[in-house]
Protein backbone atom coordinates (compact mmCIF):
# COMPACT_ATOMS: atom_id res chain seq x y z
CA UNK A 1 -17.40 11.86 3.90
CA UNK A 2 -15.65 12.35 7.67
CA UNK A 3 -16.11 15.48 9.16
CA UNK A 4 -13.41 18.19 8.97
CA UNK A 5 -11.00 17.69 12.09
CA UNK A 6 -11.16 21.02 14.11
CA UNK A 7 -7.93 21.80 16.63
CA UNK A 8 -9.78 20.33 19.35
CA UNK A 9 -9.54 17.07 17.24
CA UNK A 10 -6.01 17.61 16.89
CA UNK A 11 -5.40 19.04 20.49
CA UNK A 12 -6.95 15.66 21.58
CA UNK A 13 -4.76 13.25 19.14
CA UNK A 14 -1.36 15.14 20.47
CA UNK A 15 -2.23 15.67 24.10
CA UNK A 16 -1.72 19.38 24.05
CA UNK A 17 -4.37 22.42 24.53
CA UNK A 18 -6.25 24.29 21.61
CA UNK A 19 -4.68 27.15 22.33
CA UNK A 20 -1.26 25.56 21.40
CA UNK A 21 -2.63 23.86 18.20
CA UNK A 22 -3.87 27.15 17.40
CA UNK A 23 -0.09 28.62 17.68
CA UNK A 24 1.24 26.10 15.79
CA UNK A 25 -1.05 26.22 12.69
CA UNK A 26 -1.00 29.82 12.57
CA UNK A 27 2.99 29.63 11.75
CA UNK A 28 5.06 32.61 12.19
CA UNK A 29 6.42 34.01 15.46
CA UNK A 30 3.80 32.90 17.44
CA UNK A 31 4.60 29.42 16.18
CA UNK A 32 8.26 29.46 16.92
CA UNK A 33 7.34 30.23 20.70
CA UNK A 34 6.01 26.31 20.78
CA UNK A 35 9.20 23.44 21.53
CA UNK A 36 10.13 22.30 17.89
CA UNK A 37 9.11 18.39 19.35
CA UNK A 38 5.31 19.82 19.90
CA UNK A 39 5.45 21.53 16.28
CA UNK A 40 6.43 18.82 14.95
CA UNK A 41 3.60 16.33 16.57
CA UNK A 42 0.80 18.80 16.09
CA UNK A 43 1.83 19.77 12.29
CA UNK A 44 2.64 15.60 11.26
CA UNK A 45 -1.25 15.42 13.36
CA UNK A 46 -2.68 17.69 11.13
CA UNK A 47 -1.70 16.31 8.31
CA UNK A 48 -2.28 12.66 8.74
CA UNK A 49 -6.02 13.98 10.10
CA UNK A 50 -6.43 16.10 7.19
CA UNK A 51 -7.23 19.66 8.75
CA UNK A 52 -7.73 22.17 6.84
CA UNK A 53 -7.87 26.22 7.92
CA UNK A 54 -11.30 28.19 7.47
CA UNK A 55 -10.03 30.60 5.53
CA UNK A 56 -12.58 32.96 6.13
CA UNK A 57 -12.66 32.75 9.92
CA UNK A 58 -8.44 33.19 9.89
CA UNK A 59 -9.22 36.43 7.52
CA UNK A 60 -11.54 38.13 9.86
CA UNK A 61 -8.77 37.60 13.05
CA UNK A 62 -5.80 38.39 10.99
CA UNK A 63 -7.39 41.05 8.84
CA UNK A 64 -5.25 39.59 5.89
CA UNK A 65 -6.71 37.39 3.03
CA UNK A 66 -3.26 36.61 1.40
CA UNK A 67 -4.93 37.48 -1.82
CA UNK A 68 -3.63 40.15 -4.54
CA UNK A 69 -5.89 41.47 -7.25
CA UNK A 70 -4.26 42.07 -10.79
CA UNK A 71 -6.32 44.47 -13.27
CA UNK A 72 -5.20 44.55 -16.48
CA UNK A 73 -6.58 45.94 -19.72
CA UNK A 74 -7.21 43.62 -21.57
CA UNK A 75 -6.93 39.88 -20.69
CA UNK A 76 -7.38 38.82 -24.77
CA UNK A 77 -3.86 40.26 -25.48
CA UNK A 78 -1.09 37.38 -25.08
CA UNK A 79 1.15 40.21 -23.61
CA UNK A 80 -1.37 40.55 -20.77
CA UNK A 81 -2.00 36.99 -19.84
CA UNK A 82 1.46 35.89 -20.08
CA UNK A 83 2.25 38.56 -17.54
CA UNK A 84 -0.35 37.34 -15.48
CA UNK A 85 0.30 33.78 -15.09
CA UNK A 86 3.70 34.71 -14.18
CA UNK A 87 2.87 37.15 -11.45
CA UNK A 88 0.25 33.97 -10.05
CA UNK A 89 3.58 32.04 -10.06
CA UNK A 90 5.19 34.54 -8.12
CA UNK A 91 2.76 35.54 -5.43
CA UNK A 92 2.23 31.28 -4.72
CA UNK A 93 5.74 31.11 -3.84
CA UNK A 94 5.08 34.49 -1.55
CA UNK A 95 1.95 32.17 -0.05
CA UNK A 96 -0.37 34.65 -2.19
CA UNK A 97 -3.33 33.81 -4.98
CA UNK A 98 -3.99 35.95 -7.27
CA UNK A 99 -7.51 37.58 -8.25
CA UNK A 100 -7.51 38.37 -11.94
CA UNK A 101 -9.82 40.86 -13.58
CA UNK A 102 -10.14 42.51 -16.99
CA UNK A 103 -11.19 46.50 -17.81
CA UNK A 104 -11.31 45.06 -21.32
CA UNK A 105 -10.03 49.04 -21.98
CA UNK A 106 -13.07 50.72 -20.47
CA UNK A 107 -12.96 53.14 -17.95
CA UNK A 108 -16.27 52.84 -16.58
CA UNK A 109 -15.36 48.64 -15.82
CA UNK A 110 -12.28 49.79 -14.36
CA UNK A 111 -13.81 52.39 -12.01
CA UNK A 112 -16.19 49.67 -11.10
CA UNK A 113 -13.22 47.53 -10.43
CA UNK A 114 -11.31 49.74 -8.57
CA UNK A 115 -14.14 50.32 -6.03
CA UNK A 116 -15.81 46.58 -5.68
CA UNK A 117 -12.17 44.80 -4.99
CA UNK A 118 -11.18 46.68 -1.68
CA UNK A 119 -14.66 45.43 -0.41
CA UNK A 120 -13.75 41.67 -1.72
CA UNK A 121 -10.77 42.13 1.15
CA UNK A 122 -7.75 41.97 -1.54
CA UNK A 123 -4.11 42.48 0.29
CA UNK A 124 -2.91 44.30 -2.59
CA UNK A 125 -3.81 45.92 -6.26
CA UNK A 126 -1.47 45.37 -9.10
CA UNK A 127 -3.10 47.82 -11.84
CA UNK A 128 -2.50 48.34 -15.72
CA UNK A 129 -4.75 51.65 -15.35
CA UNK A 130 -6.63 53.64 -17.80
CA UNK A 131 -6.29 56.80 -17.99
CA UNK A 132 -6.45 58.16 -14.29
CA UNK A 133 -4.14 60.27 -12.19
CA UNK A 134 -2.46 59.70 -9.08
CA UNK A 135 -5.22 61.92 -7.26
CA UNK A 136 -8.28 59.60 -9.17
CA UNK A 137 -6.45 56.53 -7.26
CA UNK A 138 -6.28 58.16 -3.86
CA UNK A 139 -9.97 59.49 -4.33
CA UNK A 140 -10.85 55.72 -5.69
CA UNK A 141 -8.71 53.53 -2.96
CA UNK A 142 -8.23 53.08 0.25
CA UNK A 143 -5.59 54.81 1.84
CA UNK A 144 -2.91 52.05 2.71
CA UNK A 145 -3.83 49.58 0.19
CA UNK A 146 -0.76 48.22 -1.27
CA UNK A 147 -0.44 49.77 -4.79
CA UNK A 148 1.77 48.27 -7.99
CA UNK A 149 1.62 50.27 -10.87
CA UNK A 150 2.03 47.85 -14.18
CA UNK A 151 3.04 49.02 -17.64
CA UNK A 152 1.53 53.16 -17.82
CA UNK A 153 3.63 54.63 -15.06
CA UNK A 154 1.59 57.50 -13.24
CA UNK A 155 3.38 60.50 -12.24
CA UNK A 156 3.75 60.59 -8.28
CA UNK A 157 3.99 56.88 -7.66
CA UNK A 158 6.92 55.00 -7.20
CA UNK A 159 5.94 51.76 -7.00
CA UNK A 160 5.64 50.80 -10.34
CA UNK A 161 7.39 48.54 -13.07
CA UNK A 162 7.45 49.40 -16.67
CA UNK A 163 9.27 49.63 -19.62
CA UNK A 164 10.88 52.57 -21.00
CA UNK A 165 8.98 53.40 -24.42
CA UNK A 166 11.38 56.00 -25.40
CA UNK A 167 14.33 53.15 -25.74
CA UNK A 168 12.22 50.51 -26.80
CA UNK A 169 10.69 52.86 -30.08
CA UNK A 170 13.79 54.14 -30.89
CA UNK A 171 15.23 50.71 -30.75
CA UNK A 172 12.36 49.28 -33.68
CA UNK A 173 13.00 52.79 -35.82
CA UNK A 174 16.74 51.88 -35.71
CA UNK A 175 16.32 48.58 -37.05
CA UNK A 176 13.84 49.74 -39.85
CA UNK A 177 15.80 52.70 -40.71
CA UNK A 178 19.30 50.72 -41.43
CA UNK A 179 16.90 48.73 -43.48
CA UNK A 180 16.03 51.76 -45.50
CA UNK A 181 12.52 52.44 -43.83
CA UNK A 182 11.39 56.49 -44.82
CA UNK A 183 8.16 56.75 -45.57
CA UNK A 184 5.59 54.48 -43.17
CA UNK A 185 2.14 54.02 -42.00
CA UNK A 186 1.17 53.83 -38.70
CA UNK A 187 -1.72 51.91 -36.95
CA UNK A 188 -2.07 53.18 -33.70
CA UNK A 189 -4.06 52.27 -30.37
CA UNK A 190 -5.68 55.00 -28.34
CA UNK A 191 -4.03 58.30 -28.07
CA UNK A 192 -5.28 58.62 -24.41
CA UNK A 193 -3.25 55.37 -23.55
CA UNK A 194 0.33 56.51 -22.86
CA UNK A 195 2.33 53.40 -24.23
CA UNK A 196 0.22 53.95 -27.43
CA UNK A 197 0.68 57.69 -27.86
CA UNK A 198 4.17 57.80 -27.00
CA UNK A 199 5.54 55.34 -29.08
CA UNK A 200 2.96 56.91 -31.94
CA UNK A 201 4.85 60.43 -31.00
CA UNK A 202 8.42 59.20 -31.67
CA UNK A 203 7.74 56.80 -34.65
CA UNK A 204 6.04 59.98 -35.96
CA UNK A 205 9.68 62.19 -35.04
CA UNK A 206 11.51 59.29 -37.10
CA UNK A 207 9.68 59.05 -40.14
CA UNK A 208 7.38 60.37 -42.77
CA UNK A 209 4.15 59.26 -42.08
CA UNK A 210 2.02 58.87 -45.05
CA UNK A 211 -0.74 57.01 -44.04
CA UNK A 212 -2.29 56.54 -40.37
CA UNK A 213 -5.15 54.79 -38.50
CA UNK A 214 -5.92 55.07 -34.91
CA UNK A 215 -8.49 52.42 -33.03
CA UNK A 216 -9.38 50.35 -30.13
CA UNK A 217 -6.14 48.24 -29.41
CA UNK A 218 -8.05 45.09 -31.21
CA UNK A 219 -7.60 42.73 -34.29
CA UNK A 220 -10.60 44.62 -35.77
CA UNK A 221 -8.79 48.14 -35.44
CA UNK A 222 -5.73 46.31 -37.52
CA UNK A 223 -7.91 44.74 -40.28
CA UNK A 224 -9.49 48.23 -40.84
CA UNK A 225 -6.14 49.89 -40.91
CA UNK A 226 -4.99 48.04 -44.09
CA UNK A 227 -7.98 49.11 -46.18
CA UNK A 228 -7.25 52.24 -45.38
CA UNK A 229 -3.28 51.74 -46.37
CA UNK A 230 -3.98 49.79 -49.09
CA UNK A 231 -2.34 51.17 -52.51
CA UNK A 232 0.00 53.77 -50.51
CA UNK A 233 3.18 51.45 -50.66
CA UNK A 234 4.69 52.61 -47.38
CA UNK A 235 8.29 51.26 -46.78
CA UNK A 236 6.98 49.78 -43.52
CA UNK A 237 3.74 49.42 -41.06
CA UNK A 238 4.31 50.17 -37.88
CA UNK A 239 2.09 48.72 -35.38
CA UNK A 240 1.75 49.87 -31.68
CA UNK A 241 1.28 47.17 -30.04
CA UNK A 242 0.54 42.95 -31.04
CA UNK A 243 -3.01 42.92 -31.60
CA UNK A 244 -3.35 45.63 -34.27
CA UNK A 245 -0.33 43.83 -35.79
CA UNK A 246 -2.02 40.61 -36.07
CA UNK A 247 -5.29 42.41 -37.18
CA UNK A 248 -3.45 43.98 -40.01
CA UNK A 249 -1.62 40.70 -41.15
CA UNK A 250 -4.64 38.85 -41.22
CA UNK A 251 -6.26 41.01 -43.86
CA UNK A 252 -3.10 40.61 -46.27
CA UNK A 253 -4.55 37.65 -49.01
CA UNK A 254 -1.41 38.82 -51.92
CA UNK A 255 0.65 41.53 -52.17
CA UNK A 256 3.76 41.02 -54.34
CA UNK A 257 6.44 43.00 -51.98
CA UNK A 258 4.58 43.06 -48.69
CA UNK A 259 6.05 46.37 -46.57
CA UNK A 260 7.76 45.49 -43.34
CA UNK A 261 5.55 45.03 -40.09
CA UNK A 262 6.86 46.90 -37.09
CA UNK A 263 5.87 46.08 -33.98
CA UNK A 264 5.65 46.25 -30.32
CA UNK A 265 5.55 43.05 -28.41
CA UNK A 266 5.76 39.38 -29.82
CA UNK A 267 3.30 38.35 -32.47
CA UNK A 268 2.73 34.45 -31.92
CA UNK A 269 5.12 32.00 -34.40
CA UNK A 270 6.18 35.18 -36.09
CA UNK A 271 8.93 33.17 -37.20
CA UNK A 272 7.15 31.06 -39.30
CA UNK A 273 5.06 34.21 -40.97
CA UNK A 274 6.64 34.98 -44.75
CA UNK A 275 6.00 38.68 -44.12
CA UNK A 276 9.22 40.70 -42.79
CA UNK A 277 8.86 41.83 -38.95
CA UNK A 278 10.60 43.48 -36.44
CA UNK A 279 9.30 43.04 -33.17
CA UNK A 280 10.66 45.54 -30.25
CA UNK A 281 9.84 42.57 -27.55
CA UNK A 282 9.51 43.59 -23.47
CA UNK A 283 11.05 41.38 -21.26
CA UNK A 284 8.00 40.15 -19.80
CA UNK A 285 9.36 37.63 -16.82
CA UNK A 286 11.42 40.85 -15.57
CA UNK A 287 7.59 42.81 -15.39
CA UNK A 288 5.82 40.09 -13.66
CA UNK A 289 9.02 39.99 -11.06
CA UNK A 290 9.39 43.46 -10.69
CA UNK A 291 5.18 43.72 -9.27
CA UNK A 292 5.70 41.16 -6.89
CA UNK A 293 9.21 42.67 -5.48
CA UNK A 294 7.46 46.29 -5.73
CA UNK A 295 4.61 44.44 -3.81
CA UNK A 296 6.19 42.56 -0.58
CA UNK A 297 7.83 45.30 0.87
CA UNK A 298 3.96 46.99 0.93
CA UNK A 299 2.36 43.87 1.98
CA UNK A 300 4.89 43.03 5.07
CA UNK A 301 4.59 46.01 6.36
CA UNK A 302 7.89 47.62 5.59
CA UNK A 303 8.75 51.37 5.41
CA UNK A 304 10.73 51.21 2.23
CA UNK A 305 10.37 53.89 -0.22
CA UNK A 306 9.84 52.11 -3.64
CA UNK A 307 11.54 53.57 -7.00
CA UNK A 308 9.74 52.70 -10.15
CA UNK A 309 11.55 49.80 -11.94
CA UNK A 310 11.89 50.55 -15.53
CA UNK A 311 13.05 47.64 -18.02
CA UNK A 312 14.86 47.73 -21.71
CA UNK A 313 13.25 46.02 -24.23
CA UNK A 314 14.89 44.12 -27.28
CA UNK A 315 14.79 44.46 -31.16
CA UNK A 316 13.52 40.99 -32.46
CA UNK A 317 13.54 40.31 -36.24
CA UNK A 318 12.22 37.02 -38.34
CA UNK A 319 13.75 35.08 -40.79
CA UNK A 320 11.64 36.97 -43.64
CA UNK A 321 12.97 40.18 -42.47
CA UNK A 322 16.10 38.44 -42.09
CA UNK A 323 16.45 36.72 -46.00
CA UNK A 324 14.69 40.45 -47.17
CA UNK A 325 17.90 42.42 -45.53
CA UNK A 326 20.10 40.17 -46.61
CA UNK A 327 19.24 40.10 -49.87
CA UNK A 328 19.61 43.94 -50.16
């Protein structure tokens, strides 16, 4: 294998000094300060040579990585990873990789987290946090680390991109209640995790709950929940959030009328499923946007002040649900 061209390889091969190689690589203002003809020479140089940057030596004199870190909860959840490789999509067009790590919903992984990826020299922290406060972070975090706040908005900070739970509940108790929904049972994630305990609070405002189970946000949490609901004939099972949904489906084997599943965010080829669902669905592309424009502004530098985003979602139904309503 050749060695690595350096820029005094390429400084020789286009007649010009290191220093302006050095300029020209870098890009940026300093860059545009060379005669487009040299830029030109030195960049088609570089190329045919095949130079490559150390990375590591450019981090330590620019004190910039061009790496983000994203933290989610729970990496196993479609909703998460979807979001994720859509945010990688948008920080490579910024010139940005992405760092991904999972809290898998423990707070003692997150705080470990939160405290090991300022010393890996991240840019920025996109977060999809626990259960801590805006004080936690600032005790946790460096000062000017450039924050994003994903999906549990935390009093006191702006920058952050959500969706608004109260619209998107009321939205799936709508749907079920023109479908005659009164009495359900609700399977519920965490009550410390605000998307779980606030769309738990206003499904429980809406109907009469007559059966409930609460859990780890996991397909285990859902299988357990319909033994326990078994033989109580709710009009509907609401689920807060995918993976207790698919938990819970996966345990039917025969029921003649199965109840309605409500849930939050898309259950994979629900269409196909012969069990009537309403999905309340977040708009998942305009999340993943939303961090990266919330992020920028903080990463160039720019004294903006940043107002949290805050998305609708939509009501979803399948063609079971569909042929069921229909028929009544």
């Amino acid at each position: 294998m050749p060695p690595t061209p350096t820029l005094i390889d390429i400084a020789r091969e286009t007649n010009t000094s290191v220093s302006t190689v050095s300029r020209v690589l870098a890009g940026g203002a300093v860059a545009e300060r060379i005669s487009p003809e040299t830029r030109g020479r030195v960049l088609k140089a570089a190329k045919q040579m095949g130079y490559r940057p150390n990375l590591l030596a450019r981090s330590l004199r620019t004190r910039k990585t061009h790496t983000v870190a994203l933290l989610v909860s729970d990496i196993s959840n479609p909703f998460f990873s979807r979001i994720a490789n859509l945010v990688e999509q948008a920080l490579h067009r910024e010139g940005y990789s992405l760092v991904l790590c999972n809290s898998g919903e423990d707070p003692e992984l997150e705080d470990e987290y939160l405290n090991l990826l300022p010393r890996k020299g991240i840019d920025g922290l996109i977060l999809v946090p626990l259960v801590r406060g805006k004080k936690s972070l600032a005790d946790t975090l460096p000062k000017n680390l450039p924050l994003v706040i994903l999906d549990r908005p935390i009093p006191g900070i702006g920058a952050t991109v959500f969706t608004d739970q109260e619209q998107a509940a009321h939205a799936l108790c709508d749907t079920l209640s023109r479908d005659g929904a009164k009495r359900v049972a609700l399977v519920s994630g965490p009550h410390s995790i605000y998307t779980h305990r606030r769309r738990a609070e206003i499904i429980s405002e809406r109907f009469e709950v007559i059966a409930r189970h609460e859990g780890p946000a996991s397909f285990d949490t859902g299988r357990q929940a319909f033994v326990k609901i078994l033989g109580q004939s709710p009009d509907a099972v609401i689920c807060t959030n995918n993976f207790l949904a698919m938990g819970f489906i996966e345990a039917i084997e025969s029921i003649d009328r199965p109840p309605v599943i409500g849930v939050f965010d898309e259950i994979p080829l629900m269409h196909l499923l012969p069990l009537p669902i309403v999905c309340s669905m977040q708009d998942i592309p305009m999340l993943a946007e939303g961090c990266v424009r919330q992020l920028m502004p903080q990463l160039n530098g720019e004294p903006k002040k940043l107002d949290p985003i805050v998305l609708q979602s939509r009501v979803v139904t399948n063609r079971a649900f569909q042929s069921r309503h229909n028929a009544a």
